[in-house]
C-alpha atoms as a PDB file:
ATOM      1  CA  UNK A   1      31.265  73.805 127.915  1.00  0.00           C
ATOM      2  CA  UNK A   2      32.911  74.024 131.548  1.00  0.00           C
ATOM      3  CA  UNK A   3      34.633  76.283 133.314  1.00  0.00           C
ATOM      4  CA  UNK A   4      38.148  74.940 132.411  1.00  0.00           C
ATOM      5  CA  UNK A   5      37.340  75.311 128.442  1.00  0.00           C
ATOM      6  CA  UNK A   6      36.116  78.802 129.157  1.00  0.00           C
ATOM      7  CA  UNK A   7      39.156  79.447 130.887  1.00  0.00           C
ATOM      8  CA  UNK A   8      41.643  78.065 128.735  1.00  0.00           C
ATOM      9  CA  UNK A   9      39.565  79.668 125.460  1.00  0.00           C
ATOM     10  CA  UNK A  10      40.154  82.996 127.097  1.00  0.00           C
ATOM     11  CA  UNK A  11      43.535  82.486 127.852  1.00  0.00           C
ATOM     12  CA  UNK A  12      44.023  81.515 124.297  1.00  0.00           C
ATOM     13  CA  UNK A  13      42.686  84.468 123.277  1.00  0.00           C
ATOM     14  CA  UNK A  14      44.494  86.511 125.674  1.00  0.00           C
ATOM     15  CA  UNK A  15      48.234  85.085 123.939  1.00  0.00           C
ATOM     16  CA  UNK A  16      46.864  85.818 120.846  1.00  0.00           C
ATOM     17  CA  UNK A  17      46.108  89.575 120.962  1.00  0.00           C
ATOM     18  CA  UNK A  18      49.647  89.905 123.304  1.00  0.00           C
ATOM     19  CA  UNK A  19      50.963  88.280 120.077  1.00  0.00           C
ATOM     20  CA  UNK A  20      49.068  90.330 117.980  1.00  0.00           C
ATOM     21  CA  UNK A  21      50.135  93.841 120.184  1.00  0.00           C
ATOM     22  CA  UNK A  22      53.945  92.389 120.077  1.00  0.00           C
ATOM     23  CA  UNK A  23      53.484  91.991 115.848  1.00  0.00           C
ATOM     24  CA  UNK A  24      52.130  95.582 115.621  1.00  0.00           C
ATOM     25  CA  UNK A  25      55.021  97.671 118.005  1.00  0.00           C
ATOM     26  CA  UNK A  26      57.460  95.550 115.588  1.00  0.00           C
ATOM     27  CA  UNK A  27      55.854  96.528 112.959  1.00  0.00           C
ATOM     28  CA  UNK A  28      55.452 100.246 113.986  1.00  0.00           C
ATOM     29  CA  UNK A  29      59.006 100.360 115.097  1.00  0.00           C
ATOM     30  CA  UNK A  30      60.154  99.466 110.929  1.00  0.00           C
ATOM     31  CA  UNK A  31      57.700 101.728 109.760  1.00  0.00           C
ATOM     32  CA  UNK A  32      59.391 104.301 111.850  1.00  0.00           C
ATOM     33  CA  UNK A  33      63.234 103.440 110.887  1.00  0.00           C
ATOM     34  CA  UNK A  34      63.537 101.049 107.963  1.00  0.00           C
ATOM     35  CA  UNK A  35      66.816 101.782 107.347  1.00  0.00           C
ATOM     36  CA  UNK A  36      67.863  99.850 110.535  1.00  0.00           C
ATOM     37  CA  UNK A  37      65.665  96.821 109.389  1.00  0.00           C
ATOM     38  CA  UNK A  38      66.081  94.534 106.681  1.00  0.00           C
ATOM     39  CA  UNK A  39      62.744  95.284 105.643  1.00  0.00           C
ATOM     40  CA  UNK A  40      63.264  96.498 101.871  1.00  0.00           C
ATOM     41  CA  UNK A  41      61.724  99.762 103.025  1.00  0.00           C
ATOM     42  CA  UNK A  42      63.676 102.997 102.209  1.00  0.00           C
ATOM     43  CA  UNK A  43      63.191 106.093 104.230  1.00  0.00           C
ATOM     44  CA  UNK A  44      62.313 109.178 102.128  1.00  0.00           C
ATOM     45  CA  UNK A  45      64.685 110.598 103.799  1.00  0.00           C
ATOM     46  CA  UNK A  46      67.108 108.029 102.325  1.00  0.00           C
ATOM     47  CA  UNK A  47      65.795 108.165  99.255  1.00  0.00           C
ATOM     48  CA  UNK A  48      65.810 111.511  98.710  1.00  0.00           C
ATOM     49  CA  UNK A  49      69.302 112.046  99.594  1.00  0.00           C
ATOM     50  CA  UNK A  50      70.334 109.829  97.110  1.00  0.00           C
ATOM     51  CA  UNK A  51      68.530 111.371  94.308  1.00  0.00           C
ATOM     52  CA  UNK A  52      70.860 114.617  95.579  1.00  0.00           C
ATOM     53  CA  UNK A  53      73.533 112.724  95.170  1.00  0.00           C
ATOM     54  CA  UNK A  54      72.690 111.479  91.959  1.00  0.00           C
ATOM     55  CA  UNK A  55      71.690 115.335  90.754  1.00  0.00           C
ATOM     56  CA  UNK A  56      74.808 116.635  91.653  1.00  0.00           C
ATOM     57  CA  UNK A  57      76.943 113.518  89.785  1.00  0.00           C
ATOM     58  CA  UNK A  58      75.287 114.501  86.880  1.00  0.00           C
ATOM     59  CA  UNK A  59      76.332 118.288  86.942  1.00  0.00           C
ATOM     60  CA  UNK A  60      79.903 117.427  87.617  1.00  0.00           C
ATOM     61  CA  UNK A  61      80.340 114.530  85.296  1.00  0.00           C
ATOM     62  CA  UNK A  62      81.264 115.032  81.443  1.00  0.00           C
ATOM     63  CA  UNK A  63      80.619 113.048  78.550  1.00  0.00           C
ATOM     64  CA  UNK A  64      83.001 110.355  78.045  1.00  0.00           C
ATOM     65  CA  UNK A  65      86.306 111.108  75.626  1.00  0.00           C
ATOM     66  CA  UNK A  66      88.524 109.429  73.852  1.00  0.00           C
ATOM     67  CA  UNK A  67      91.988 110.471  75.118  1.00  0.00           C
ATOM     68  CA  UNK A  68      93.782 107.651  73.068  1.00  0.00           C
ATOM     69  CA  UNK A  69      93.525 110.138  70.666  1.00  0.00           C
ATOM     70  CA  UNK A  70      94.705 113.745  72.657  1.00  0.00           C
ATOM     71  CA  UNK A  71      97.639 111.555  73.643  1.00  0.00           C
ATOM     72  CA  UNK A  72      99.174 109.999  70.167  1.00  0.00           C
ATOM     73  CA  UNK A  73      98.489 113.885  69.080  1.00  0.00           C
ATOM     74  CA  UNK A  74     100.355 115.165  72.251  1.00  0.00           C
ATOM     75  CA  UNK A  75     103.319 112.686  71.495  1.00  0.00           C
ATOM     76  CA  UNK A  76     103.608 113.581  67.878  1.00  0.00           C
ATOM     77  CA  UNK A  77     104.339 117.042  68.982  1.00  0.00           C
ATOM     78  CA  UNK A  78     106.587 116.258  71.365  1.00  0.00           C
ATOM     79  CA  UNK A  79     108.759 114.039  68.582  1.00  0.00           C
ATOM     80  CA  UNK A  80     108.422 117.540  66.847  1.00  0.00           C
ATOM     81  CA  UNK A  81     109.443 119.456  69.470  1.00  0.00           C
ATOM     82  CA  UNK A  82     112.654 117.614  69.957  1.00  0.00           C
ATOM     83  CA  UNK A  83     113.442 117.679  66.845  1.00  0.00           C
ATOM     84  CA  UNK A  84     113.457 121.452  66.594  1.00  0.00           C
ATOM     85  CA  UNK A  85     115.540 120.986  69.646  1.00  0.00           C
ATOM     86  CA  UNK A  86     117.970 118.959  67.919  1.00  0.00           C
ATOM     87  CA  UNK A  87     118.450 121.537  64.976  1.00  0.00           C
ATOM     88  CA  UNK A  88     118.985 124.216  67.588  1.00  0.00           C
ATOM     89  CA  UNK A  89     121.292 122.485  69.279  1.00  0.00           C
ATOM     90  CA  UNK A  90     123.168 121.442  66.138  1.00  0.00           C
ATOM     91  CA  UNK A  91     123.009 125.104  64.935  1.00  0.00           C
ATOM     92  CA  UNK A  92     124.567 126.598  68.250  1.00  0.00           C
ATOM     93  CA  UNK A  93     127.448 124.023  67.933  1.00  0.00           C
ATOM     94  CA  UNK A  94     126.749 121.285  70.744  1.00  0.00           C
END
């Protein structure tokens, strides 16, 4: 081996742990913030603001209903209620 493959073995090895140091700050840096990467990382942070939210849709939310119903009975008292209108109104003369 000469001097020159010496030289340009150690420069090899030189870019590849500046490569190497450039991989790990990257990496470091998405470690730090995922959110800001598209890593598929989730901060705990994140994460544990969302199962907050999720906790407090599930105190305020209610079983679903069928209002179809409420509303035909709602109308059929209404058709009764004008009818007893109707009577009075008849009754008092107009």
């Amino acid at each position: 081996m000469g001097y020159n493959d010496k030289l340009k073995m150690e420069q090899n090895q030189l870019y590849l742990i500046k490569q190497l140091e450039k991989k790990l700050k990257s990496l470091k840096k998405v470690i730090q913030d995922p959110d800001n990467y598209n890593s598929g990382l989730v901060s705990t942070d994140r994460v544990s603001e969302i199962e907050t939210r999720i906790e407090d849709l599930e105190k305020n939310s209610h079983e679903p209903q069928n209002y179809r119903e409420k509303c035909d009975e709602m109308e059929s008292r209404i058709d009764g209620l004008e009818k007893e209108v109707k009577k009075i109104l008849y009754a008092i003369g107009k």
